[in-house]
Protein backbone atom coordinates (compact mmCIF):
# COMPACT_ATOMS: atom_id res chain seq x y z
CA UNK A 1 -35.24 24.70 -8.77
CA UNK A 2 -35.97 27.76 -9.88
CA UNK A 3 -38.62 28.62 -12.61
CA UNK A 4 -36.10 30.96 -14.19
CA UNK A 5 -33.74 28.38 -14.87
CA UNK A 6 -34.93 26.87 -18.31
CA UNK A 7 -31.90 23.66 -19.13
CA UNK A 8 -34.16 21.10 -20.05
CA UNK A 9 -32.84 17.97 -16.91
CA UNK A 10 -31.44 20.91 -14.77
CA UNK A 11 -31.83 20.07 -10.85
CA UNK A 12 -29.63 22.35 -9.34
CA UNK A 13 -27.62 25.59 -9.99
CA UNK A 14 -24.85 25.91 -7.85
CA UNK A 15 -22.45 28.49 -6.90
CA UNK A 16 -18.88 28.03 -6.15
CA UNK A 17 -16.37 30.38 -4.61
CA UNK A 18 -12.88 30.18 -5.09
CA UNK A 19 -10.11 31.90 -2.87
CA UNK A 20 -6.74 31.88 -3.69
CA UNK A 21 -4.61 32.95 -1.06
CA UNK A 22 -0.85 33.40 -0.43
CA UNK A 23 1.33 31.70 1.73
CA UNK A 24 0.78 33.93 4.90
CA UNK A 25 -3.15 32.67 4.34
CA UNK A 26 -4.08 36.60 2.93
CA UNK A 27 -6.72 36.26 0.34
CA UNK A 28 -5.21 37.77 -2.37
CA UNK A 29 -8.81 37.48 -5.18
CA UNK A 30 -12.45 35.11 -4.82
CA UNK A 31 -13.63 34.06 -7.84
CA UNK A 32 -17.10 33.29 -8.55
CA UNK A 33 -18.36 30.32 -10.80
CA UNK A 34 -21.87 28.69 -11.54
CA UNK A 35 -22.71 25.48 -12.53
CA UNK A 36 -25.78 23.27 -12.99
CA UNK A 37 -26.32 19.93 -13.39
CA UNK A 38 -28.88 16.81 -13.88
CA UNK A 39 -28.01 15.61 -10.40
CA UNK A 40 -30.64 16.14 -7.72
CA UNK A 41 -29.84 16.94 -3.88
CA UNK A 42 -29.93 13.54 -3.08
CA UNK A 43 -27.55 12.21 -5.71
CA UNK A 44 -25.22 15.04 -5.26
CA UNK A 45 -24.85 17.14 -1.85
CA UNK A 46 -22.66 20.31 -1.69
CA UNK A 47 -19.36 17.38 -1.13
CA UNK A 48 -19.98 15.24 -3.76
CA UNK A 49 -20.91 18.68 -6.15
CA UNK A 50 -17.02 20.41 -4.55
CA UNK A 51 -15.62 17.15 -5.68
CA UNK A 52 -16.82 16.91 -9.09
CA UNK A 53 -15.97 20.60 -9.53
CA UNK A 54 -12.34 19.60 -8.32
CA UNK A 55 -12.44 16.75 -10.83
CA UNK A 56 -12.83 19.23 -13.76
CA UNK A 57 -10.07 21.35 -12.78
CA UNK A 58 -7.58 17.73 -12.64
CA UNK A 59 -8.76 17.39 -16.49
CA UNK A 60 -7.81 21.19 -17.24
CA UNK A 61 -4.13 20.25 -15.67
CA UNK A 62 -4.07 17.06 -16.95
CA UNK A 63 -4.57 17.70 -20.41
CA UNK A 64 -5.42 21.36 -21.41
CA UNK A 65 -2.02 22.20 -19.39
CA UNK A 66 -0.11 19.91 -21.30
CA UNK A 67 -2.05 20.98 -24.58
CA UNK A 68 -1.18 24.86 -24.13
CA UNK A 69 2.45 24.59 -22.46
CA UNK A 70 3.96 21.41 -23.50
CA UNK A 71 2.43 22.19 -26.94
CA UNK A 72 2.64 25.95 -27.53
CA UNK A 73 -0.89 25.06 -28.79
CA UNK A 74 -1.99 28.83 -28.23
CA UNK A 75 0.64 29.80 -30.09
CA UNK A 76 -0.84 27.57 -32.80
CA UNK A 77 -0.45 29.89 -36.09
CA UNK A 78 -2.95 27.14 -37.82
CA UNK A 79 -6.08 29.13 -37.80
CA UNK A 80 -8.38 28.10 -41.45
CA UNK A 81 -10.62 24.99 -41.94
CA UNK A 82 -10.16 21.97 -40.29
CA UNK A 83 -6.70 22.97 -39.36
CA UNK A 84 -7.19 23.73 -35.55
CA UNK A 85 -9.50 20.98 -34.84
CA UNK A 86 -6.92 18.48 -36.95
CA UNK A 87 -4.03 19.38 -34.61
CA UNK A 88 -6.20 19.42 -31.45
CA UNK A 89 -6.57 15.70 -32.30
CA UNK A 90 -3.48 15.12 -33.21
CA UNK A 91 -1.56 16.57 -29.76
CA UNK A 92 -4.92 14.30 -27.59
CA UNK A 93 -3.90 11.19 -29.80
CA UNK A 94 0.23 12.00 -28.96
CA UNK A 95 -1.00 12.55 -25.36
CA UNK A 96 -3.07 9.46 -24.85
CA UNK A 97 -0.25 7.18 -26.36
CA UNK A 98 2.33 8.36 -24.08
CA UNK A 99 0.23 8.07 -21.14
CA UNK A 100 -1.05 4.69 -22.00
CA UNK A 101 2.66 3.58 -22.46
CA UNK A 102 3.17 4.96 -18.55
CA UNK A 103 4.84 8.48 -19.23
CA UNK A 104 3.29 10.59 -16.51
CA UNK A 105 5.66 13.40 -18.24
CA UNK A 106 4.89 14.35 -21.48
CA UNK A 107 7.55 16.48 -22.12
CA UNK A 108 10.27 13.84 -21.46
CA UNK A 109 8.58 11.34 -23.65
CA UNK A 110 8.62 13.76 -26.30
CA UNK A 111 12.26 14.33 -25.89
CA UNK A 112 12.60 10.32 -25.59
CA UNK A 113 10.40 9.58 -28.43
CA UNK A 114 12.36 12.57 -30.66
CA UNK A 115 15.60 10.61 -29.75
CA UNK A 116 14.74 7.41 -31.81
CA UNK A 117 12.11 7.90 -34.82
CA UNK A 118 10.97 4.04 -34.36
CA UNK A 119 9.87 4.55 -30.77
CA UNK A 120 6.63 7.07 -32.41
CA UNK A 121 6.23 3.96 -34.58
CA UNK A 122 6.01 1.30 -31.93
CA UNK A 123 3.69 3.13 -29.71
CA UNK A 124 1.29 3.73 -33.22
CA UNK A 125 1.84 0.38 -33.17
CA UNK A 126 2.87 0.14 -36.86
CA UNK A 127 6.33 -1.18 -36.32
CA UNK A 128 7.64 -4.17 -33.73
CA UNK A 129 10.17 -3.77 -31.06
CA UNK A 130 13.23 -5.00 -33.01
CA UNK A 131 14.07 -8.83 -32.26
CA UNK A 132 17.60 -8.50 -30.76
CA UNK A 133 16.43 -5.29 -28.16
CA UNK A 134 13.80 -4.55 -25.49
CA UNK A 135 13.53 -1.49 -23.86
CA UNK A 136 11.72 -0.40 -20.34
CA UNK A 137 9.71 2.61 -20.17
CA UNK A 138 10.70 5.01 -16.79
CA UNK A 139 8.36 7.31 -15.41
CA UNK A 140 10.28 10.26 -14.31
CA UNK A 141 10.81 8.59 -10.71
CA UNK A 142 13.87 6.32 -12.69
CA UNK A 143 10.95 3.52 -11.78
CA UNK A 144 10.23 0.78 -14.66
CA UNK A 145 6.57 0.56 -15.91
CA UNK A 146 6.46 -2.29 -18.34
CA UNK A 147 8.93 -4.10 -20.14
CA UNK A 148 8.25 -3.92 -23.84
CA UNK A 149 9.26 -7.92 -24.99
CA UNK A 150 9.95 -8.53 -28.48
CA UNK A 151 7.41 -9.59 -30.72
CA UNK A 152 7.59 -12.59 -32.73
């Protein structure tokens, strides 16, 4: 490590190059990044540290993605106080729900959930599936997740 580097727990700085290409295989930019992190050579190799840095970039499409298209959340005109941070939880807590009911897209379960006030309600879980129904949840392959029963 070098003595320049002063992160208290740093053990390695890393570079990573990133070439994005078109379809013929011409390199159209490279982008530079650097990174450093607690985990020593032995712990984390140039694999393990590409994999981790691949793992970061599922997280910005998994969520982030969702957050700023799905969302419009930077076109967010909520700019004062608490506002921002408020909604940011709000669209991670709407996110979460619909992924832990099995929607792997979160546009169609907002449309679904939009359809039928009660189904917001019953993921919150502040209201029961009503007696005389159950419904399935589909992931966008038509396949069923989980049968919802009704509660007693």
């Amino acid at each position: 490590m070098p003595s320049s580097v002063r992160f208290p727990h740093a053990a390695q700085v890393l570079e990573l190059q990133r070439h994005t290409t078109d379809l013929s295989g011409d390199v159209l930019r490279t982008e530079v990044a650097y990174g450093i992190t607690s985990l020593d050579a032995a712990r984390a190799g140039p694999t393990r540290l590409a994999a981790l840095a691949r793992g970061q970039w599922q997280i910005e499409n998994r969520l982030h993605w969702v957050r700023d298209v799905t969302f419009g959340e930077d076109h967010s005109q909520i700019r004062a106080g608490h506002g921002p941070q408020a909604m940011a939880c709000l669209r991670n807590l709407a996110i979460g729900l619909l992924r832990r009911a099995g929607h792997a897209n979160i546009a169609q379960a907002l449309r679904w959930v939009g359809r039928d006030e009660t189904r917001a309600l019953v993921l919150l879980g502040l209201e029961s599936v009503p007696q005389q129904t159950t419904f399935t949840l589909h992931r966008w392959v038509s396949q069923p997740v989980r049968t919802l029963p009704p509660r007693s």
